[in-house]
Every structure is written in C-alpha cells, then in structure tokens.
Protein backbone atom coordinates (compact mmCIF):
# COMPACT_ATOMS: atom_id res chain seq x y z
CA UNK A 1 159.40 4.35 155.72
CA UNK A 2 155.77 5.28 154.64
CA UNK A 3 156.58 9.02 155.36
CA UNK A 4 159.44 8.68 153.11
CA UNK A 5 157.22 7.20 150.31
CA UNK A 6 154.71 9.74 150.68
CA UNK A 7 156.86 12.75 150.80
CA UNK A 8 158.44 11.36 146.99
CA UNK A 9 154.83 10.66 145.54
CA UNK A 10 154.22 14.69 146.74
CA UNK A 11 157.83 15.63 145.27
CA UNK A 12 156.99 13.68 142.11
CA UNK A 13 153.32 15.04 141.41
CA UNK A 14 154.49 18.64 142.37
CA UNK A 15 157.06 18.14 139.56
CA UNK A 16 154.28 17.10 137.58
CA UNK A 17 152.03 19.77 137.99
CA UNK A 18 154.88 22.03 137.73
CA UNK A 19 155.92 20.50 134.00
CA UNK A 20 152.16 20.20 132.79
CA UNK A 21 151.54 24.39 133.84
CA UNK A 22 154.50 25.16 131.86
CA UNK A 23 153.48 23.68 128.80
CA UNK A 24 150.35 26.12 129.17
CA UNK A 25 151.18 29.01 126.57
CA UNK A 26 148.73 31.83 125.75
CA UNK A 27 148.87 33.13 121.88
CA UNK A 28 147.54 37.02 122.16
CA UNK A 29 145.03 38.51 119.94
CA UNK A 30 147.80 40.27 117.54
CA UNK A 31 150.47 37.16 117.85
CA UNK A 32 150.96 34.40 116.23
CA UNK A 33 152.04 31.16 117.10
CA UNK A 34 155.42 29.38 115.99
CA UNK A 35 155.48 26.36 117.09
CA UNK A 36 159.53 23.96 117.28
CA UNK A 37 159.36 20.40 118.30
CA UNK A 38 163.40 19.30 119.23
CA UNK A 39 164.18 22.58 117.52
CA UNK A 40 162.77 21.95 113.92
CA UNK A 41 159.76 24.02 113.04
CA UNK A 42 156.13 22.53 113.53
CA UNK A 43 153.19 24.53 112.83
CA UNK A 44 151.66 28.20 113.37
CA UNK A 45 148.92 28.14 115.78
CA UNK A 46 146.51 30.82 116.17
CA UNK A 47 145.72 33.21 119.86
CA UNK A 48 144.44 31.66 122.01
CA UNK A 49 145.44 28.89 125.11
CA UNK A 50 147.81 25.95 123.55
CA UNK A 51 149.47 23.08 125.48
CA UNK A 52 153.33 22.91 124.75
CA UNK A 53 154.95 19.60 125.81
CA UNK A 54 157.88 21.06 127.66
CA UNK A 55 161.61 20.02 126.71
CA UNK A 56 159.85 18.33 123.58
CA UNK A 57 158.36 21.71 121.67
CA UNK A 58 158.45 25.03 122.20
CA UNK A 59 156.48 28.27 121.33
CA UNK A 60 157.82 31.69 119.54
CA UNK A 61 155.06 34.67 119.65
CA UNK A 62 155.30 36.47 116.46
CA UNK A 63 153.82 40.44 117.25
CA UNK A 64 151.36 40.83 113.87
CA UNK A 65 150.86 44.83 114.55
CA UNK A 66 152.22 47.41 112.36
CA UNK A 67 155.32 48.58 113.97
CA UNK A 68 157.86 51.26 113.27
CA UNK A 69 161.19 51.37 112.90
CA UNK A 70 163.61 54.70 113.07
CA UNK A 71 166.07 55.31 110.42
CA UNK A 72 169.00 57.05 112.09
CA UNK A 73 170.18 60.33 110.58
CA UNK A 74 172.91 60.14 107.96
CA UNK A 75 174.83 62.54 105.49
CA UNK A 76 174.61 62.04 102.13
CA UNK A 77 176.20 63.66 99.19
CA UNK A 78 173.85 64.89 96.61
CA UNK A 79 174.53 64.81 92.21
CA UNK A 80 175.64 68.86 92.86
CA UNK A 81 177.80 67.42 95.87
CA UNK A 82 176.09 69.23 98.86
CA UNK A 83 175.82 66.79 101.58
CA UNK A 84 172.65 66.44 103.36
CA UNK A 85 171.47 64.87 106.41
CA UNK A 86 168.33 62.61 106.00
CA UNK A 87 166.52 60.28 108.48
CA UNK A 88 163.27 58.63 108.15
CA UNK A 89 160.94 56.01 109.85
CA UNK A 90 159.49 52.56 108.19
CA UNK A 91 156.19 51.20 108.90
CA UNK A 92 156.38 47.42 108.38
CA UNK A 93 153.92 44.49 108.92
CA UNK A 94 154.90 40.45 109.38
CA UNK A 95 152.49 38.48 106.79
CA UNK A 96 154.14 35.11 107.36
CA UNK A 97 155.51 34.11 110.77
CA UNK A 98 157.18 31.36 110.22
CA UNK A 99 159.74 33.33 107.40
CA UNK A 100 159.95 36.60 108.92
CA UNK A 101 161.25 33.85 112.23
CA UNK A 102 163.33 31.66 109.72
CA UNK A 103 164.73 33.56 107.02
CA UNK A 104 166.06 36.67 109.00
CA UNK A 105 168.05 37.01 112.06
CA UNK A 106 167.80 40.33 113.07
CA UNK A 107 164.77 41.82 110.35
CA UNK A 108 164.99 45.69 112.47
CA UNK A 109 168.69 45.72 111.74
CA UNK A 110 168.34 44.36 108.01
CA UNK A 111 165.97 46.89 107.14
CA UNK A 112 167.87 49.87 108.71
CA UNK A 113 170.54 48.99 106.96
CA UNK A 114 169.10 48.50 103.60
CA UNK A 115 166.71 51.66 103.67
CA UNK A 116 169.93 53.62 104.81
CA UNK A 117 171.91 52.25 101.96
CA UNK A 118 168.51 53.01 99.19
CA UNK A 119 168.54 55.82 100.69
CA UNK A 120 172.05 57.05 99.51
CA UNK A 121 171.28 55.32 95.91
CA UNK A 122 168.25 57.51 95.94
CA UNK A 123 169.39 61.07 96.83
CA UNK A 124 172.69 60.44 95.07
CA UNK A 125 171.00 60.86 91.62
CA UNK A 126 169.46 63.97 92.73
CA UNK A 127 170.07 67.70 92.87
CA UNK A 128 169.46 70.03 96.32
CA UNK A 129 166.90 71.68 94.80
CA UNK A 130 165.31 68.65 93.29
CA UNK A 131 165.90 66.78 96.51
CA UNK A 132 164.51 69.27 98.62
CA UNK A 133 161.01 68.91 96.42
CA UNK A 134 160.88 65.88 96.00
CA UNK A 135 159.78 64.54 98.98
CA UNK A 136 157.05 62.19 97.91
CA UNK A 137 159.25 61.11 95.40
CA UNK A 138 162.12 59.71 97.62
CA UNK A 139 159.13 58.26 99.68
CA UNK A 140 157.64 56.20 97.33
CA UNK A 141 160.43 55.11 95.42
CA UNK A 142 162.64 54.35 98.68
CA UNK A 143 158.58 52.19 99.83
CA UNK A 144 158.81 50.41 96.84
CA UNK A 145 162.98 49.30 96.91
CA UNK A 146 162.17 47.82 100.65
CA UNK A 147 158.78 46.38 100.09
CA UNK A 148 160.19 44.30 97.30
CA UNK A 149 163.47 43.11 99.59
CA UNK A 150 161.58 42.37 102.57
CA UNK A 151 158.88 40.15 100.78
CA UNK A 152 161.05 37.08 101.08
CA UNK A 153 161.12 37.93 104.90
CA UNK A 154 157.44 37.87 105.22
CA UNK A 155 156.98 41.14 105.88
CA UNK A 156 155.39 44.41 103.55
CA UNK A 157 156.68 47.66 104.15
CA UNK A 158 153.35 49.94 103.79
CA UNK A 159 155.15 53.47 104.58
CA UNK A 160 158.03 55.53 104.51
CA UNK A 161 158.09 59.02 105.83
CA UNK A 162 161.40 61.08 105.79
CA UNK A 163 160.97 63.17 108.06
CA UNK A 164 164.25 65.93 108.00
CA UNK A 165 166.23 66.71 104.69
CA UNK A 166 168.62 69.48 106.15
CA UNK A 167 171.41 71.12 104.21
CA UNK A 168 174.75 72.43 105.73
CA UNK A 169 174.43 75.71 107.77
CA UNK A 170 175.51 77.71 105.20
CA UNK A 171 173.28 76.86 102.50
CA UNK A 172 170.16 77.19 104.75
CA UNK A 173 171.32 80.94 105.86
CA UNK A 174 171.54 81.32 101.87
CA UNK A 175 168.36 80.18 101.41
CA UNK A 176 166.91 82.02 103.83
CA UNK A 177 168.20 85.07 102.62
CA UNK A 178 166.83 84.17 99.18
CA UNK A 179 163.85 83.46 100.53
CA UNK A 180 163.36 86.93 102.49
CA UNK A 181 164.50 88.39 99.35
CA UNK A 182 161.95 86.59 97.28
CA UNK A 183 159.32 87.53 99.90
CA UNK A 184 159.93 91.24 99.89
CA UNK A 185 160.01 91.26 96.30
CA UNK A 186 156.62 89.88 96.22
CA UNK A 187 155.56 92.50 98.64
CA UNK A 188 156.58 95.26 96.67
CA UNK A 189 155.05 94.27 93.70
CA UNK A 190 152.01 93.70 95.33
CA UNK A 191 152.06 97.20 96.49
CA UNK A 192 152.80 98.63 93.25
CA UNK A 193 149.70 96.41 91.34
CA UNK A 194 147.57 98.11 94.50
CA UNK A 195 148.66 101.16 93.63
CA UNK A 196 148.31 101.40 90.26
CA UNK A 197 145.22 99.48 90.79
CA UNK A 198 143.82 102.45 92.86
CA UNK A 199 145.00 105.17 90.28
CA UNK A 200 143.33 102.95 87.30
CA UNK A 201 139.88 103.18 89.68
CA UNK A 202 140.86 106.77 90.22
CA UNK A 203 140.78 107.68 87.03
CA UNK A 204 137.96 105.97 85.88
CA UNK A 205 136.08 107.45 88.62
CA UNK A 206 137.49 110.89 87.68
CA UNK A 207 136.33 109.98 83.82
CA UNK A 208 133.04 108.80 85.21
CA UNK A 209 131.95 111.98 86.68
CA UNK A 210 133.51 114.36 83.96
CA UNK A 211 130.86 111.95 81.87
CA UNK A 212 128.34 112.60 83.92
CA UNK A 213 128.77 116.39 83.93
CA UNK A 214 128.99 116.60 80.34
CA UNK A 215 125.42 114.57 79.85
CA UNK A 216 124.10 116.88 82.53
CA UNK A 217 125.35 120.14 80.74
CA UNK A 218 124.07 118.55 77.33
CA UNK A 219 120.43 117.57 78.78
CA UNK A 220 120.11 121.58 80.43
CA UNK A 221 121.29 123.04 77.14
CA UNK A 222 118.74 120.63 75.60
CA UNK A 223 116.22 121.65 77.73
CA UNK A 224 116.89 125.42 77.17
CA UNK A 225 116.73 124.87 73.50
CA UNK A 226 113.63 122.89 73.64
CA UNK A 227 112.21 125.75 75.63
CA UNK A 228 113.69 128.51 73.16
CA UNK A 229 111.95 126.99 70.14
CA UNK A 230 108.68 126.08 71.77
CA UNK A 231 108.76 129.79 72.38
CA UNK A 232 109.75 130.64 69.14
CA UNK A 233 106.85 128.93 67.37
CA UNK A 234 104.42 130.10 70.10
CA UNK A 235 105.73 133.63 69.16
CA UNK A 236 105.14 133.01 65.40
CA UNK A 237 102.12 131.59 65.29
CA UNK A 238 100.48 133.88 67.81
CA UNK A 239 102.67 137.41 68.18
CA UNK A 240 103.97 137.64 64.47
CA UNK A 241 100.96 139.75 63.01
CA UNK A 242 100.38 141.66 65.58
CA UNK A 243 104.03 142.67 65.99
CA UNK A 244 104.08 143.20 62.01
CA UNK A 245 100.55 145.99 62.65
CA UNK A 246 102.60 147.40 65.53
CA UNK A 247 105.46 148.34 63.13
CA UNK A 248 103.26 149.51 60.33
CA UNK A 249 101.66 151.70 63.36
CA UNK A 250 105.20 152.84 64.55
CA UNK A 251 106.10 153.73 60.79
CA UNK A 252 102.81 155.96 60.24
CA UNK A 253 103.02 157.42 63.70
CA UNK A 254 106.69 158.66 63.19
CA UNK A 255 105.54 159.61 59.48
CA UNK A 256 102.89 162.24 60.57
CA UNK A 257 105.02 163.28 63.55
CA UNK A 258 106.79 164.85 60.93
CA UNK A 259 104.10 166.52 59.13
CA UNK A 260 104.96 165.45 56.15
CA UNK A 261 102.48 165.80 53.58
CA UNK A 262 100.86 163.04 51.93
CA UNK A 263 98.27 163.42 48.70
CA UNK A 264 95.49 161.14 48.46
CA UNK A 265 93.27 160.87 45.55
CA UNK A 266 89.66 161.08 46.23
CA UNK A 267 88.49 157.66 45.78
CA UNK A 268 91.74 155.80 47.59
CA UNK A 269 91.21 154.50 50.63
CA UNK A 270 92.74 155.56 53.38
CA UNK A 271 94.08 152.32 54.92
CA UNK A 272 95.41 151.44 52.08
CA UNK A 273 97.46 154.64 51.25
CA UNK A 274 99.06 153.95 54.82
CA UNK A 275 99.41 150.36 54.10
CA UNK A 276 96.87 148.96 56.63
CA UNK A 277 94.35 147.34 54.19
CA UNK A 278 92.80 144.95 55.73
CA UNK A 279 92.58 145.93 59.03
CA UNK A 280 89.49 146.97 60.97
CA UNK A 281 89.84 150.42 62.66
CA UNK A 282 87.70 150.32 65.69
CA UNK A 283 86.22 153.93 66.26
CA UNK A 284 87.40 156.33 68.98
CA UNK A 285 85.38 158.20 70.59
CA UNK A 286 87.21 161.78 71.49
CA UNK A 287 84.82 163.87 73.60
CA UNK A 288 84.89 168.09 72.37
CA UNK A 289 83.06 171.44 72.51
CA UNK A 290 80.67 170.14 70.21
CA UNK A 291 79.39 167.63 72.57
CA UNK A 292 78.66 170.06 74.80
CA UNK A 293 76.02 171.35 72.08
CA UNK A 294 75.22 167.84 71.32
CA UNK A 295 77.63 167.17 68.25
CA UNK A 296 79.80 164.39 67.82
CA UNK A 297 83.01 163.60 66.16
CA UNK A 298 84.80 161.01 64.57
C-alpha cells in the first residue's frame, strides 16, 4: 500500500515538473513575444526567458529581421500592348507584432498578391521603351503603393527591386539588331572624326612647315641684303674716289694711246687740262742714259 502511494506522489511530481518546464519559453534576440491567455491576446514581451502557464497562455515568436519575399514572374501587357514578363523581390520589416499576428492571416501571400496586382497597374500605363528605362521608377512607385497597404499590418516595406523586365523573343532579336546597328554606326563615325581628325593635323603640320620655310627663306634673303648694303656703303664711303681717279686714269691713258694731240696754253696746268686737279702726282723715278753720266729725269 505505501509503494502504491509513493509511486503516485513520483507520477504526480513528474507531471509537475513536466508542466512547469513547458511553460519555460525563450524569446530570441530578433523575436518578439506575443503573448494569448485562453486565446485572447495579452501582452508583447521582450527576448529573453519567460514563464508561460501551460493550457492557460501561450507564446507566438514574431521574427523582427528584414526578410524577403519573391515576386513570381508574370506577363503583363504594356500601353503599346507588348506583353512583358516582370518579377521582383520585397524587403519587408514587422514594426508591431501584435497587428502584423492579428490583422493578417497569411501577410507573405497578401503582399505577393498585391505587389503582383500594382505591378500590372504600374506597367500598364507605360510604353516598352519607357518601361524598359524606367526601372527606378516602377521601383519606387510600386515601394511606395505597398508600404502604404501594409502599414495597417504592422509592417514597412523598405525595398523593391525588379529584377527581370523581358520582352517576347522577337522584340529582343529586334532590339538587338538595332542595337548592333546603332553600335556599328557609332564605330564608323568614330573612324571617320579620326580620320579627318588626322588629315586636319596633317595639314596643319604640312602648313606649319611651308611657314617655317618661308620665314627661313625670308631671314637668308634678309641676311643677304643686309650684307649687300653694308657692302654697298663700305664701297661708297671708302672705294668711290678712288674708283672715280681710276676712270679719269683709264680715260687719259686710252686718250694718249691714240696720240691725239692736245694744246695747252703756257700757264695751264697740266692736271687740270686732263681733269686731275687736285690730285697729288707722286714722282717716278725712270732710270736712263743720262744717269749713267749722272743726269736725272723726271
């Protein structure tokens, strides 16, 4: 009988211990706390260790992080109707625990849905081309539709990235083409702005030196003249009188070569009859038979 009672005491404080662990909960660093007591909502309780009365309350852990969420692909028809296949991802924070627990169901589904459907409102309105360039745009204005919805929820959507905007196979090969197109046009008038880049230096340089020649030939023919008329006044100044006697000389010489006769009166002076007044007429002295007898002659 006392075995008996001892082996329920042990059954009942096992089951004690066993209820009073359970109610032990641990809150991580990046959770928070929701606490229910008989399914009706309590309090928020921050990490840490907290002590649930089991069957009485219970604990929901609330993950705080910044998490992503992948918008599946979908086709959408664009203003020019050209349908396009977008997908993008959502970064999303909870603020509030206790409405992103109570006032959603399934928050990753609602906000798939509702970035999908923006998503269409968005691109609808827009052109390819204006799509395709307008990333940034679709980004921010898709950030701000979904932050505003999901405020109620708790939660702030900080980021949207769409990541792929691909057109139909067709149109990309088009664009492609126009693209290659575009490039080689580029290329070849590259190549003609080098080239008649080169010919512009060309001739400059060819200008340039024909320049240069032309000073060079001007400086020599400078110098020449320079040279001609410092020898012109040197000849003036020193050579012009004696070149002047050297003609009168020539003109008597060739006179009396051809014995002509002149008269002189008896008082005229002899230089001047010949027309060399004013020149001095050094004496010669001629030797002759009468310096063998000791005359001399003048």
């Amino acid at each position: 009988m006392l075995l008996e009672i001892v082996l329920t005491l042990l059954i009942i404080l096992t089951a004690m211990l066993a209820i009073l662990s359970a109610g032990i909960k641990k809150v991580n660093q990046y959770e928070r706390g929701v606490i229910e007591k008989w399914n009706a909502y309590e309090k928020t309780v921050d990490p840490g260790l907290h002590y649930i009365l089991p069957v009485v309350r219970r604990i929901f852990r609330v993950n705080m992080r910044e998490q992503v969420i992948d918008v599946p692909p979908q086709e959408i028809i664009t203003e020019d109707n050209v349908v396009v296949t977008i997908d993008a991802v959502v970064y999303y924070q909870i603020m509030d625990p206790k409405r992103a627990l109570y006032e959603i169901e399934d928050f990753e589904l609602a906000i798939v849905k509702l970035a999908q459907t923006t998503l269409r409102n968005i691109v609808g309105e827009m052109t390819l081309d204006t799509c395709l360039t307008s990333r940034e745009r679709i980004n921010t204005e898709l950030r701000k539709v979904l932050d505003e919805a999901t405020d109620k929820w708790g939660t702030k959507v900080n980021r949207i990235e769409v990541q792929r905007i691909d057109p139909p196979a067709d149109i990309q090969q088009a664009m492609h083409k126009q693209k290659t197109a575009e490039q080689e046009r580029r290329q070849i008038r590259l190549l003609a702005t080098g080239r008649k880049e080169a010919a512009l230096q060309d001739k400059e340089a060819t200008i340039l030196t024909a320049e240069g020649e032309a000073r060079g030939i001007e400086l020599v023919a400078s110098a020449q003249a320079q040279a001609v008329k410092v020898v012109s006044e040197a000849a003036n100044k020193y050579f012009l009188e004696n070149a002047q006697l050297n003609k009168k000389l020539d003109v008597v010489r060739d006179t009396f070569s051809q014995q002509t006769k002149i008269v002189v009166p008896s008082s005229a002076d002899i230089l001047s009859v010949i027309g060399l007044e004013g020149t001095q007429v050094l004496p010669i002295r001629q030797s002759s038979r009468g310096d063998e007898t000791g005359g001399t002659r003048r």
